[in-house]
PDB file of N, CA and C in Angstrom:
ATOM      1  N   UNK A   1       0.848  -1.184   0.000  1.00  0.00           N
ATOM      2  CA  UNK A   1       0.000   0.000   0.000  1.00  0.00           C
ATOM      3  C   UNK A   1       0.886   1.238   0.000  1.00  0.00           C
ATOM      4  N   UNK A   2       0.451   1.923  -0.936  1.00  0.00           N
ATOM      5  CA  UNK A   2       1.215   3.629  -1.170  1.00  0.00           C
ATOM      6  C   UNK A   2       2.578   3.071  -1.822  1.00  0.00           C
ATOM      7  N   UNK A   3       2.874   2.053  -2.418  1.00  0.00           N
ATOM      8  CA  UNK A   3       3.973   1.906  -3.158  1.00  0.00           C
ATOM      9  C   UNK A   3       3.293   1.548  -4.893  1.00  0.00           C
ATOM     10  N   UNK A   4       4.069   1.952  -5.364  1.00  0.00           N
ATOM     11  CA  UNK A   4       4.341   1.841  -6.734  1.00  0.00           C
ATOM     12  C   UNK A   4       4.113   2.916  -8.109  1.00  0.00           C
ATOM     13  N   UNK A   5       3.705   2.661  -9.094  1.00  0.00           N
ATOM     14  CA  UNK A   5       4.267   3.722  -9.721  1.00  0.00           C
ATOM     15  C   UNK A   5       2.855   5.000  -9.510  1.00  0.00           C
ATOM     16  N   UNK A   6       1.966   5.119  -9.125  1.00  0.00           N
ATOM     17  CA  UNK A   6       1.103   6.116  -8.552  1.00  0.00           C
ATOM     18  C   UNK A   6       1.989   6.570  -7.370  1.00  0.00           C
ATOM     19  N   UNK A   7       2.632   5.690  -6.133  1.00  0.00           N
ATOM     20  CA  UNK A   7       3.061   6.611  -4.947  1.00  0.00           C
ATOM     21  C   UNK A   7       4.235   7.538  -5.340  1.00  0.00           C
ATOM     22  N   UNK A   8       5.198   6.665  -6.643  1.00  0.00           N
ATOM     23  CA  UNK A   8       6.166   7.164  -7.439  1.00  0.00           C
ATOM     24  C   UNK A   8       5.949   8.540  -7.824  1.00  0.00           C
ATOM     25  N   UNK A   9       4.773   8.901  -8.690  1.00  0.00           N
ATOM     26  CA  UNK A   9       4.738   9.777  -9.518  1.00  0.00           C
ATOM     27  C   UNK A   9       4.258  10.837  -8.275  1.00  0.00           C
ATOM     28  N   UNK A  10       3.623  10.819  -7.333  1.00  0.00           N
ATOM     29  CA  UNK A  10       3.491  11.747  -6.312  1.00  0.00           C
ATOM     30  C   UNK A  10       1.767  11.641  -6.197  1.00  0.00           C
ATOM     31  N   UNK A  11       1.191  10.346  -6.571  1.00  0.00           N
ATOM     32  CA  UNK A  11      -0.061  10.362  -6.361  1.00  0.00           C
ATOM     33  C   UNK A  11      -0.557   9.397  -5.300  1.00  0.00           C
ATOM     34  N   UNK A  12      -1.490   9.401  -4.253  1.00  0.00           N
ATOM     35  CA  UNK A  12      -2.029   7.799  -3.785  1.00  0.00           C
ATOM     36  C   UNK A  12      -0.999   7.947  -2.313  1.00  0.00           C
ATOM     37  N   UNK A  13      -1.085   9.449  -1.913  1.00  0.00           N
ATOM     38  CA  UNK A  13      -0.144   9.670  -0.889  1.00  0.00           C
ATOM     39  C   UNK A  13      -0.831   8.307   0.447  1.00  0.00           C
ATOM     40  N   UNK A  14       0.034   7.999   0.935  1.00  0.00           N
ATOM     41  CA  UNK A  14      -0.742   6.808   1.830  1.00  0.00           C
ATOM     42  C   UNK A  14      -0.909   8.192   3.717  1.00  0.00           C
ATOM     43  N   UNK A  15      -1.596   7.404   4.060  1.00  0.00           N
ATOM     44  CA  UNK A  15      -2.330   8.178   5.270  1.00  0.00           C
ATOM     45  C   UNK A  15      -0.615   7.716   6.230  1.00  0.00           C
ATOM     46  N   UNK A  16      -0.217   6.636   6.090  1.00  0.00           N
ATOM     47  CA  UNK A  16       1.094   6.317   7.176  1.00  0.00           C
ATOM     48  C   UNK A  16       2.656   6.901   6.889  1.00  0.00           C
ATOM     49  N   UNK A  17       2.431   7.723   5.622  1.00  0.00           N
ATOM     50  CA  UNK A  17       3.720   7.975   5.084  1.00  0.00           C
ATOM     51  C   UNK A  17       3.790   9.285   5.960  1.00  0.00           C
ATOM     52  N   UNK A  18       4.986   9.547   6.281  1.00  0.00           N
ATOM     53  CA  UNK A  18       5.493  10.831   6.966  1.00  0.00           C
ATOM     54  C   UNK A  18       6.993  10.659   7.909  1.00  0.00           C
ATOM     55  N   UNK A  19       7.209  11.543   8.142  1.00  0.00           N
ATOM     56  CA  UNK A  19       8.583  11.481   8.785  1.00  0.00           C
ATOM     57  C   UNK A  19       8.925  10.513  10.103  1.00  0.00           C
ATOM     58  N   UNK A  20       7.586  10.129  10.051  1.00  0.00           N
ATOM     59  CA  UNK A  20       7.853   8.614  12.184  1.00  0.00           C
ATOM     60  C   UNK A  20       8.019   9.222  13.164  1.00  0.00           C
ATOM     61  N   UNK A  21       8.143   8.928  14.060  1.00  0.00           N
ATOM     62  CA  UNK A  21       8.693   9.573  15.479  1.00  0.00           C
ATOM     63  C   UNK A  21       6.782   9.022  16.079  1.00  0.00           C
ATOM     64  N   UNK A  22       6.976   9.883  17.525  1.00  0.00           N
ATOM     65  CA  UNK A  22       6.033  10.210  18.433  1.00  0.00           C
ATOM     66  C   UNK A  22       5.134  10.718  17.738  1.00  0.00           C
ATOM     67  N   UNK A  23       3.549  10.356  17.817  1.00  0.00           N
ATOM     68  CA  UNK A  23       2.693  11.265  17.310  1.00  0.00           C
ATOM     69  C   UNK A  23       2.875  12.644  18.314  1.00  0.00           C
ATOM     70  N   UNK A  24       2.354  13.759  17.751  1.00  0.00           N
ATOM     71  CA  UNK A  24       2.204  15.291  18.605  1.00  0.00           C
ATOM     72  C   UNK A  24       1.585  14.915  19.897  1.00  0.00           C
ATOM     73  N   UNK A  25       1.879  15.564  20.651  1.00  0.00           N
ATOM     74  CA  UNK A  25       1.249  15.048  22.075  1.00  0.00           C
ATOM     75  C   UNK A  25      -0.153  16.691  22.542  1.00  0.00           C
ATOM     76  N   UNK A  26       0.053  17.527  21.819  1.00  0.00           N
ATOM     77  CA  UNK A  26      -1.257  18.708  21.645  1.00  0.00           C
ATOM     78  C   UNK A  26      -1.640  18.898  20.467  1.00  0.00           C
ATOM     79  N   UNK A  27      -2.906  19.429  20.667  1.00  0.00           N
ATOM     80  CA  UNK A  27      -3.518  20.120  19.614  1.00  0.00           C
ATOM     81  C   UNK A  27      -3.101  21.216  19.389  1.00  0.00           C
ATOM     82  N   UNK A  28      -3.087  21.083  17.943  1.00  0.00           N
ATOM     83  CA  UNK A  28      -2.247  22.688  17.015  1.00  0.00           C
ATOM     84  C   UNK A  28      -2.905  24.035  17.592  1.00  0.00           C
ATOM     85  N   UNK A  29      -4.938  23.305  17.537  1.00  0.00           N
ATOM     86  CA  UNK A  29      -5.233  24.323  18.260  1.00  0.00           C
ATOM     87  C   UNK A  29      -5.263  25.417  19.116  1.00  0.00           C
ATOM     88  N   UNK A  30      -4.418  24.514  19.861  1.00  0.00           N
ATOM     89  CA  UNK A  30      -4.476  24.060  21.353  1.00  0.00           C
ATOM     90  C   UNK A  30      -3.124  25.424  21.568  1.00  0.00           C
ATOM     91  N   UNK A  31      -2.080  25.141  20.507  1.00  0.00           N
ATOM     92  CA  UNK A  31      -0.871  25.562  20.755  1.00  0.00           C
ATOM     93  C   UNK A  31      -1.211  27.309  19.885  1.00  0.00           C
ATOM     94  N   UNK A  32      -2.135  27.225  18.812  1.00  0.00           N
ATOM     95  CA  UNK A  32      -2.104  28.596  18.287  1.00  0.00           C
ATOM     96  C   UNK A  32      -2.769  29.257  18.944  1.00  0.00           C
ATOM     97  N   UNK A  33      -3.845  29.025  19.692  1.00  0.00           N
ATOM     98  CA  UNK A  33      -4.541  30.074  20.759  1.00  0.00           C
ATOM     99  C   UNK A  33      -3.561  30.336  22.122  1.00  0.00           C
ATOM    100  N   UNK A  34      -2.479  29.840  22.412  1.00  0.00           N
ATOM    101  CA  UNK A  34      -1.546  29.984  23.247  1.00  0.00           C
ATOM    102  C   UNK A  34      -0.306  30.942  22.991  1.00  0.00           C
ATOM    103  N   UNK A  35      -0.156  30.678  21.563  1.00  0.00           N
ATOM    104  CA  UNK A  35       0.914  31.977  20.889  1.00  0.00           C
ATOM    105  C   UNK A  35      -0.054  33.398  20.675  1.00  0.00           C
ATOM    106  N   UNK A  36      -1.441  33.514  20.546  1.00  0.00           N
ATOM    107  CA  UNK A  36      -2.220  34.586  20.552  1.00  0.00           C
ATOM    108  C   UNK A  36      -2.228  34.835  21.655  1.00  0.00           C
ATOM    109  N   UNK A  37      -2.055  34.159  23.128  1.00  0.00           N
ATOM    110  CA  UNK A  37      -2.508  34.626  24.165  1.00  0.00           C
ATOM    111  C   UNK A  37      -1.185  35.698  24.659  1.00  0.00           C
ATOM    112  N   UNK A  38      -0.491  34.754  24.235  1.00  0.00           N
ATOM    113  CA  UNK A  38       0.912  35.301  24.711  1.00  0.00           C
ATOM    114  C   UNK A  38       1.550  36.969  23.758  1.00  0.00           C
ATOM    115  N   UNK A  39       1.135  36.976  22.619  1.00  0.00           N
ATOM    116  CA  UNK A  39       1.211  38.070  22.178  1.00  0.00           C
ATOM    117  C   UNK A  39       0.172  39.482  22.357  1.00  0.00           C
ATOM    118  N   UNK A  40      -0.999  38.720  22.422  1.00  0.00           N
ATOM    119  CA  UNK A  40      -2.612  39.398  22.794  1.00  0.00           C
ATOM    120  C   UNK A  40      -1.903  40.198  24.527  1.00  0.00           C
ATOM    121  N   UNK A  41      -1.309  39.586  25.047  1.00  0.00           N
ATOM    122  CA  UNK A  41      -1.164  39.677  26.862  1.00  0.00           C
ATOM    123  C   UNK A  41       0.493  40.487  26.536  1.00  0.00           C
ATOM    124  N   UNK A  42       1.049  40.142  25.820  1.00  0.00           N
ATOM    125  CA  UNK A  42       2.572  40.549  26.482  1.00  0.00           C
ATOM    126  C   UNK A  42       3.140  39.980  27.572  1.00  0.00           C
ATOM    127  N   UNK A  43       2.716  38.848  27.600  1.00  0.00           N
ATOM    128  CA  UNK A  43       3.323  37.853  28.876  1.00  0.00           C
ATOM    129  C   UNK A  43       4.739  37.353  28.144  1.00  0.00           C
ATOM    130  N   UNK A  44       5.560  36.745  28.996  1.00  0.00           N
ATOM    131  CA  UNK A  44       7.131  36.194  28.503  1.00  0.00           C
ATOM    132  C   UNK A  44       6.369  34.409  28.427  1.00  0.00           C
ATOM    133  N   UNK A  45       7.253  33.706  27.838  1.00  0.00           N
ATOM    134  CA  UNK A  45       6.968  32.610  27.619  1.00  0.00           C
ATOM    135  C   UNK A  45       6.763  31.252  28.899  1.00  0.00           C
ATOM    136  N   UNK A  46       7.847  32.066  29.636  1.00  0.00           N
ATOM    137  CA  UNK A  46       7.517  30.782  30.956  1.00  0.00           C
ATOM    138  C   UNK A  46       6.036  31.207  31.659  1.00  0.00           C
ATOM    139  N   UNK A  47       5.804  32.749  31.421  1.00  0.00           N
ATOM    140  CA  UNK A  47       4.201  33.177  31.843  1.00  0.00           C
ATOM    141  C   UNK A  47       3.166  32.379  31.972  1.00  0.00           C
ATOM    142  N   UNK A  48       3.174  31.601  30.979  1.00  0.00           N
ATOM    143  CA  UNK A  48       1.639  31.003  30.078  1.00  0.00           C
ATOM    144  C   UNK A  48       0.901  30.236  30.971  1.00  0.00           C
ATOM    145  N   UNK A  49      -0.304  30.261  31.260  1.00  0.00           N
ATOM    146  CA  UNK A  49      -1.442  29.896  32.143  1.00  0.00           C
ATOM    147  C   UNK A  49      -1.548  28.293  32.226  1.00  0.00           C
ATOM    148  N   UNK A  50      -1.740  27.868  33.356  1.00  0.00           N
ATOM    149  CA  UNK A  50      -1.612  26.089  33.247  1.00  0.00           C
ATOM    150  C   UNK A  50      -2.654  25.705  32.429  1.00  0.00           C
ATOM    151  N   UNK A  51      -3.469  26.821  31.734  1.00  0.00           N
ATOM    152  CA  UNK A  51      -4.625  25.393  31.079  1.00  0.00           C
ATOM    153  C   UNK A  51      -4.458  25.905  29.667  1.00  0.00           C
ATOM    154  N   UNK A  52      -3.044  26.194  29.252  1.00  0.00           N
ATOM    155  CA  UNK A  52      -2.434  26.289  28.001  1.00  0.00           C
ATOM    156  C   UNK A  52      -0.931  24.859  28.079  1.00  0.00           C
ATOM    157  N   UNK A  53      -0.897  24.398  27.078  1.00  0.00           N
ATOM    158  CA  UNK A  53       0.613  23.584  27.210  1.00  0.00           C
ATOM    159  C   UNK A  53       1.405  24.324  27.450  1.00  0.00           C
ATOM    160  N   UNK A  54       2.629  23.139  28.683  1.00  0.00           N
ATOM    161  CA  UNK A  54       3.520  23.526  28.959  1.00  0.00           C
ATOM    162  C   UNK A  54       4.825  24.732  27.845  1.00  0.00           C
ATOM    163  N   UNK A  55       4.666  25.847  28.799  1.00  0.00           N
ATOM    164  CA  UNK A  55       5.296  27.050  27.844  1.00  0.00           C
ATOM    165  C   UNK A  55       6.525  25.978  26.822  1.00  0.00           C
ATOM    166  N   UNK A  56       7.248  25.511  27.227  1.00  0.00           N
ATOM    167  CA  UNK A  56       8.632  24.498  26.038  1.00  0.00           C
ATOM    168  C   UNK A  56       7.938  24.212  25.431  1.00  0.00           C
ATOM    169  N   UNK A  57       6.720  23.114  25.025  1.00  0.00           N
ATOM    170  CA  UNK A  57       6.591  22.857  24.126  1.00  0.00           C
ATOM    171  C   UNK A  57       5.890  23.898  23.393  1.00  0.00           C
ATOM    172  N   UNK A  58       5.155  25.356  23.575  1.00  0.00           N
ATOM    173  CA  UNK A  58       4.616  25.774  22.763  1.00  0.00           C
ATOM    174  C   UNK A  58       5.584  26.686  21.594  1.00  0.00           C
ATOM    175  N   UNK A  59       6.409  26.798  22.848  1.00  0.00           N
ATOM    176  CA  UNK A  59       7.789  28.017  22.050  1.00  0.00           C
ATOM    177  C   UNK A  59       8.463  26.731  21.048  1.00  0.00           C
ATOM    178  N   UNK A  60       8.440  25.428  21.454  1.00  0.00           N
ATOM    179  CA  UNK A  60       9.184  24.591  20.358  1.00  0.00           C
ATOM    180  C   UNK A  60       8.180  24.389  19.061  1.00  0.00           C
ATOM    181  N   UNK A  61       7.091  24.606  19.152  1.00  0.00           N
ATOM    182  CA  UNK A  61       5.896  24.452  17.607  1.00  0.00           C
ATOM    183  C   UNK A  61       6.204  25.934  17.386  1.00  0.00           C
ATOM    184  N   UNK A  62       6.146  26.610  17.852  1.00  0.00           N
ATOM    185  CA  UNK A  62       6.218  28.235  17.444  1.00  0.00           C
ATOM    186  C   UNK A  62       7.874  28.545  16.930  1.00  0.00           C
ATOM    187  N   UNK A  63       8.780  27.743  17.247  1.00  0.00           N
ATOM    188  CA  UNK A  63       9.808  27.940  16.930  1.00  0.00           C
ATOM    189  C   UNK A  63      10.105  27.107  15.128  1.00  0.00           C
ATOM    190  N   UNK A  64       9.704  26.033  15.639  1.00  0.00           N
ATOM    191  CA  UNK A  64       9.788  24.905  14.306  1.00  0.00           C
ATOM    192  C   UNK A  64       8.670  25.467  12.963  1.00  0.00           C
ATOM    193  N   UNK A  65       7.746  26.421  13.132  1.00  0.00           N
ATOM    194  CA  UNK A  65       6.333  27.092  12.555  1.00  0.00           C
ATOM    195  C   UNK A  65       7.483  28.510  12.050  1.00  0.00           C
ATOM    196  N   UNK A  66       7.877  29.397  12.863  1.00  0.00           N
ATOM    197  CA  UNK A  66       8.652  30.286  12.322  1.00  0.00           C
ATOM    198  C   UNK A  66       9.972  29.567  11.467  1.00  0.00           C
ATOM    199  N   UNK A  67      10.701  29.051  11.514  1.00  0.00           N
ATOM    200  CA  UNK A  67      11.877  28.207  10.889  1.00  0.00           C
ATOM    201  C   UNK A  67      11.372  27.949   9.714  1.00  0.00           C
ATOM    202  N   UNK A  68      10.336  26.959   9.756  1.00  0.00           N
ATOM    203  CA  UNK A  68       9.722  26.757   8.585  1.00  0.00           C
ATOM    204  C   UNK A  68       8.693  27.589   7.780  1.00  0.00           C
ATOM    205  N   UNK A  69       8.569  29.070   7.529  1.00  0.00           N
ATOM    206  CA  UNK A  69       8.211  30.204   7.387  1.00  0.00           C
ATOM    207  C   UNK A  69       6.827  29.955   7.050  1.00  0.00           C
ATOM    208  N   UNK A  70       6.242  29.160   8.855  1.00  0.00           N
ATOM    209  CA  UNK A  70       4.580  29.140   8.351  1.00  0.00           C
ATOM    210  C   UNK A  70       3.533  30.187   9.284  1.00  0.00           C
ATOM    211  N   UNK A  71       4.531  30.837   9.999  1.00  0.00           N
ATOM    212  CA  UNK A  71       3.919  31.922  10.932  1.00  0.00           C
ATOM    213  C   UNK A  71       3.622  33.135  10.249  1.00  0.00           C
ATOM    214  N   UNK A  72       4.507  33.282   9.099  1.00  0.00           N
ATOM    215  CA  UNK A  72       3.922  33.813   7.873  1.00  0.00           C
ATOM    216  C   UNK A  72       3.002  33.889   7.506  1.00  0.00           C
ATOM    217  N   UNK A  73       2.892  32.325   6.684  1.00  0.00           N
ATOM    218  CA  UNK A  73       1.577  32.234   5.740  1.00  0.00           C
ATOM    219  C   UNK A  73       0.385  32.104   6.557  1.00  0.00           C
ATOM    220  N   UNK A  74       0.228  31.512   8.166  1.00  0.00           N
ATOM    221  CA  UNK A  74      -0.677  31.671   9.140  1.00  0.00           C
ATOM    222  C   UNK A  74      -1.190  33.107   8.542  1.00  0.00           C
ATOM    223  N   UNK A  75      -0.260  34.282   8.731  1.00  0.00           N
ATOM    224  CA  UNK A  75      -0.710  35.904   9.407  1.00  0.00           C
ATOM    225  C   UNK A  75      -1.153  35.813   7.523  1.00  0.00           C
ATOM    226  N   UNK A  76      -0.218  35.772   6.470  1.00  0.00           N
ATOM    227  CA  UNK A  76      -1.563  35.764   5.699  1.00  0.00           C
ATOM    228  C   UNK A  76      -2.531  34.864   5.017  1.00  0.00           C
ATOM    229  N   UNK A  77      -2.625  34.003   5.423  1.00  0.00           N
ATOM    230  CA  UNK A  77      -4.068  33.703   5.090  1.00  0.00           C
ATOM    231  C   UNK A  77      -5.204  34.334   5.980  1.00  0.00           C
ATOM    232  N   UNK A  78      -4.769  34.574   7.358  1.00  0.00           N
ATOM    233  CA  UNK A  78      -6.144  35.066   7.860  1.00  0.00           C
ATOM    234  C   UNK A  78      -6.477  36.410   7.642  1.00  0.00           C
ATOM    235  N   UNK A  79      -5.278  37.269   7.053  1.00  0.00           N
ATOM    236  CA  UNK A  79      -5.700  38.496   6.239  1.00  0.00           C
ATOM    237  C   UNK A  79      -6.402  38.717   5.119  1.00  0.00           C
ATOM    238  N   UNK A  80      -5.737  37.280   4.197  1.00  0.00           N
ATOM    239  CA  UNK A  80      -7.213  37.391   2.935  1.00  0.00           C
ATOM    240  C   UNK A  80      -7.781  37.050   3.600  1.00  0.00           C
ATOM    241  N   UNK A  81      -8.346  36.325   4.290  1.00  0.00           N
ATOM    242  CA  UNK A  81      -9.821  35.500   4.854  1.00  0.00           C
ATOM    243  C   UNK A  81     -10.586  36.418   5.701  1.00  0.00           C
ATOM    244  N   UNK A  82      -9.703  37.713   6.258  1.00  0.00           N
ATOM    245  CA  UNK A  82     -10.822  39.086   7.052  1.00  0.00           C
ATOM    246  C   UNK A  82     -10.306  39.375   5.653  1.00  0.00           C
ATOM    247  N   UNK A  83     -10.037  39.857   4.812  1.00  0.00           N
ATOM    248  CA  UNK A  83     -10.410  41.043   4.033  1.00  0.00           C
ATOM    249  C   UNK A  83     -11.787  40.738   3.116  1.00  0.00           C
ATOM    250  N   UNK A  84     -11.122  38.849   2.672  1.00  0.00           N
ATOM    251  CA  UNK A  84     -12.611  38.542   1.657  1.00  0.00           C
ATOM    252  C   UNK A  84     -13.667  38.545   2.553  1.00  0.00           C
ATOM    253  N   UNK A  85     -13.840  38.754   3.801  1.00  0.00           N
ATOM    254  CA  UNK A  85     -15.462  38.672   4.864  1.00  0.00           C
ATOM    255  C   UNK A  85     -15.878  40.159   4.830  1.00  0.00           C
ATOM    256  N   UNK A  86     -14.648  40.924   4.281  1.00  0.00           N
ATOM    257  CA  UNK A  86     -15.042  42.559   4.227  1.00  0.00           C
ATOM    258  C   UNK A  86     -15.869  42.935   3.105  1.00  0.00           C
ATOM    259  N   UNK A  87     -15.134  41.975   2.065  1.00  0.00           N
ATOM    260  CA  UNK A  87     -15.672  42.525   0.435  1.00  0.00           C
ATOM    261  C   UNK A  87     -14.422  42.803   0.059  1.00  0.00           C
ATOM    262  N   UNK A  88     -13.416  42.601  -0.070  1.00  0.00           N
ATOM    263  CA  UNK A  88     -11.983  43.548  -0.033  1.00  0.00           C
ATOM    264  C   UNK A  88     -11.347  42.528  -1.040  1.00  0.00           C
ATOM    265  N   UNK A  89     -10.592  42.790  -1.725  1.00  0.00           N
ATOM    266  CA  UNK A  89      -9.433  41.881  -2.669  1.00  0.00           C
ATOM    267  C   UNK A  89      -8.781  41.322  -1.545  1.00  0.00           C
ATOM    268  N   UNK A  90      -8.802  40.071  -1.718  1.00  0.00           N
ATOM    269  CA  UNK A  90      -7.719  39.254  -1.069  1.00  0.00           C
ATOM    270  C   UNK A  90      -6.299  40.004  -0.447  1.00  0.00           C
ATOM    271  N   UNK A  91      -5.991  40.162  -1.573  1.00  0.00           N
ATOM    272  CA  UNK A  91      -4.242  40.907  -1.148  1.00  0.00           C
ATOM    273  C   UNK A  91      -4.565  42.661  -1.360  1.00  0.00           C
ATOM    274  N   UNK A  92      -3.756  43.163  -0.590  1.00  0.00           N
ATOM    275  CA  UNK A  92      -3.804  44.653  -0.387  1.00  0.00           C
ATOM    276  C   UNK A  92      -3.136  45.064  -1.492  1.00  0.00           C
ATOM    277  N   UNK A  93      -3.702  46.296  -2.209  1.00  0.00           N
ATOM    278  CA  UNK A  93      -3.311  47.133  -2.802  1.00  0.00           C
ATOM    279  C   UNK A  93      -2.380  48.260  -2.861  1.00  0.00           C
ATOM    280  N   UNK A  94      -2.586  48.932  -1.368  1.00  0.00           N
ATOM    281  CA  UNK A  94      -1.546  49.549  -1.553  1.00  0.00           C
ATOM    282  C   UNK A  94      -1.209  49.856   0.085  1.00  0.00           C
ATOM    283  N   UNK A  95       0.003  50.659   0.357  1.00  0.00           N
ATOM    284  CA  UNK A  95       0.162  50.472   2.216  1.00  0.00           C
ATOM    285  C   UNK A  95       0.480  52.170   2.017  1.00  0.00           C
ATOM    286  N   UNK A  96       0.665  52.357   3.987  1.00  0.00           N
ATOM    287  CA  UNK A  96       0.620  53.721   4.146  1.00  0.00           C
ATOM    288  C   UNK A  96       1.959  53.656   5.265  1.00  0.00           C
ATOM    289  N   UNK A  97       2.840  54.871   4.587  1.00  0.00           N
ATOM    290  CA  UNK A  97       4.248  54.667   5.478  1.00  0.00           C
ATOM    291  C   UNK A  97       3.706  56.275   6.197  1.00  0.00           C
ATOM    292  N   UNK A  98       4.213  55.832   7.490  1.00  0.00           N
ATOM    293  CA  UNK A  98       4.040  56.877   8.650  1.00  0.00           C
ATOM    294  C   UNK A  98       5.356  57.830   8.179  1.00  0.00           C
ATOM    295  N   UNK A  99       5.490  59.165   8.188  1.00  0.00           N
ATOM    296  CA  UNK A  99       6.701  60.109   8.509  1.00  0.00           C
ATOM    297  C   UNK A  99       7.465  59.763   9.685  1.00  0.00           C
ATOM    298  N   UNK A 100       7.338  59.236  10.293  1.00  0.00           N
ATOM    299  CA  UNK A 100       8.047  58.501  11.470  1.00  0.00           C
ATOM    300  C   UNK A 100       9.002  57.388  11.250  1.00  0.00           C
ATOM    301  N   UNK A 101       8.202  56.927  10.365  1.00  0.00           N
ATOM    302  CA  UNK A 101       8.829  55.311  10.076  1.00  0.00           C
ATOM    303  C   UNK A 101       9.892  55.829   8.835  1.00  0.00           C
ATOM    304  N   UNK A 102       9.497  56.947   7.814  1.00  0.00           N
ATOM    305  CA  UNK A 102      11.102  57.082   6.987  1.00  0.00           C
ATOM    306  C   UNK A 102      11.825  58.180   7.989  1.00  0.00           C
ATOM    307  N   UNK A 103      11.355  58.825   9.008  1.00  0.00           N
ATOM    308  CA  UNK A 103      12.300  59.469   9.882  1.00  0.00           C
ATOM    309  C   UNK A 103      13.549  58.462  10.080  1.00  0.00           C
ATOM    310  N   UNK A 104      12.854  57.069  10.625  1.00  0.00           N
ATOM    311  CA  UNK A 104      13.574  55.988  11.401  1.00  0.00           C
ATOM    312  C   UNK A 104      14.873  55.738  10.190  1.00  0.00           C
ATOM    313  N   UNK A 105      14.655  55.638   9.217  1.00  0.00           N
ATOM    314  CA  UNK A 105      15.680  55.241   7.433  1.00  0.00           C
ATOM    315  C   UNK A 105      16.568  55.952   7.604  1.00  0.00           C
ATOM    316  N   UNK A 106      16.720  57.145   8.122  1.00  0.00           N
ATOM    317  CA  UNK A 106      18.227  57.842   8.306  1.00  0.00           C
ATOM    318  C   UNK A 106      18.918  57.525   9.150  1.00  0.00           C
ATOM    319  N   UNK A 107      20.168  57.237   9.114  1.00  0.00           N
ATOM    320  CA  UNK A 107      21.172  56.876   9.732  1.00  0.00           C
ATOM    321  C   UNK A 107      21.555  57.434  10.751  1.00  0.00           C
ATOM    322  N   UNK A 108      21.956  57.024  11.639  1.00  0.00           N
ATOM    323  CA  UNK A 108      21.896  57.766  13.109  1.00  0.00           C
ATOM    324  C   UNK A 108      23.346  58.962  12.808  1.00  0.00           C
ATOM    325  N   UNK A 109      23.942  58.725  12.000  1.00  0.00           N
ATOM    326  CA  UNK A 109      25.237  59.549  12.313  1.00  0.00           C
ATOM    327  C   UNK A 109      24.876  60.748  11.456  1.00  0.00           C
ATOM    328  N   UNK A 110      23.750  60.702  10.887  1.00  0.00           N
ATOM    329  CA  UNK A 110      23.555  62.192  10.012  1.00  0.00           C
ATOM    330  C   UNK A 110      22.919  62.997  10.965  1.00  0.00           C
ATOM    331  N   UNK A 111      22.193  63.019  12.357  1.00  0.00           N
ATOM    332  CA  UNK A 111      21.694  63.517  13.200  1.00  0.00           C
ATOM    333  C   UNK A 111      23.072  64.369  13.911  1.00  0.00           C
ATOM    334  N   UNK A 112      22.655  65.053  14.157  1.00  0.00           N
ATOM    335  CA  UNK A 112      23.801  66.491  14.693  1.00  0.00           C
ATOM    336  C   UNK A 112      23.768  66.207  16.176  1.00  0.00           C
ATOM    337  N   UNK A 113      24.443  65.981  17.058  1.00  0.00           N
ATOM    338  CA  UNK A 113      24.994  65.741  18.265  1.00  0.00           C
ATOM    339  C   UNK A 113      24.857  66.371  18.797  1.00  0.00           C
ATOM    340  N   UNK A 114      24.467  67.267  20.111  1.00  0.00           N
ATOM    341  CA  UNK A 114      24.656  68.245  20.959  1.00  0.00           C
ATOM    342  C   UNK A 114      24.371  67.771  22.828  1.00  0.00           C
ATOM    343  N   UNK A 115      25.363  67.817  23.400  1.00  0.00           N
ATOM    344  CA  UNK A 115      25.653  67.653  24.582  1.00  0.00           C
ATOM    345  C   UNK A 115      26.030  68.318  25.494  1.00  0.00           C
ATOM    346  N   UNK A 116      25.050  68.783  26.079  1.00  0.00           N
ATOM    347  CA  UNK A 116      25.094  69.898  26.832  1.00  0.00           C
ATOM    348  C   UNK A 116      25.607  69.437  28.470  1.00  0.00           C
ATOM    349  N   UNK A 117      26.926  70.153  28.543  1.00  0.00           N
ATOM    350  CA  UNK A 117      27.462  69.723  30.038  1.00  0.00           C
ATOM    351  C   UNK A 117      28.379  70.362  30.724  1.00  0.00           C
ATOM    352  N   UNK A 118      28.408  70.219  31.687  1.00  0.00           N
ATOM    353  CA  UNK A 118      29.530  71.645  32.343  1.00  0.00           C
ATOM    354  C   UNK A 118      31.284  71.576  31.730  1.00  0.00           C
ATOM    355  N   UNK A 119      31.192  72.255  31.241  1.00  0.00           N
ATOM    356  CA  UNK A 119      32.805  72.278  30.724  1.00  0.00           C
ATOM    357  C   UNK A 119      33.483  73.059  31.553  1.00  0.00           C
ATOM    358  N   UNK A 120      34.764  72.295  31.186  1.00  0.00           N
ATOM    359  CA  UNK A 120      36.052  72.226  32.518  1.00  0.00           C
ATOM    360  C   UNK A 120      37.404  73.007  32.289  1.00  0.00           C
TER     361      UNK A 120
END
């Protein structure tokens, strides 16, 4: 089962094929409403409330999820998915840069120095 020239060609994926080990011992669920809580709160990671999984393992799915650049595609898919509940094109059109934020683009050494202190 799941061998031959269908599993070959990349079809007839079998339900047992995958990398082995331990099955997951939480729900993904379980672990993404725990990385919202923790960002939602501004709590540090050993913070996290006992009726969330133990903080290690959540920072280790959140770690292995960023590595593998799916904390990404998490943040957008649920941006098309609120924008299409808006009426909105999937992907944004266009963005808005604060005067603050190209303030921040200049280099700190072009800023003029002044230090005001009792001279000796």
């Amino acid at each position: 089962m799941g061998r031959g020239p269908a599993a070959a060609a990349g079809g007839g994926l079998d339900a047992r094929a995958g990398r082995g080990g331990r099955p997951e011992g939480y729900c993904h669920r379980a672990v993404l409403d725990a990385i919202r809580y923790l960002v939602d709160n501004g709590i540090k990671w050993r913070a996290m409330p006992a009726d969330f999984p133990p903080w290690d393992r959540i920072y280790a799915f959140f770690r292995r999820w960023r590595d593998n650049a799916l904390v990404k595609e998490f943040h957008d898919r649920l941006r098309a998915r609120v924008r299409e509940e808006l009426g909105r094109n999937a992907q944004p059109s266009a963005g808005v840069i604060d005067s603050q934020f190209v303030k921040a683009d200049v280099p700190h050494h072009c800023y003029r120095h002044y230090e005001a202190g009792p001279r000796l």
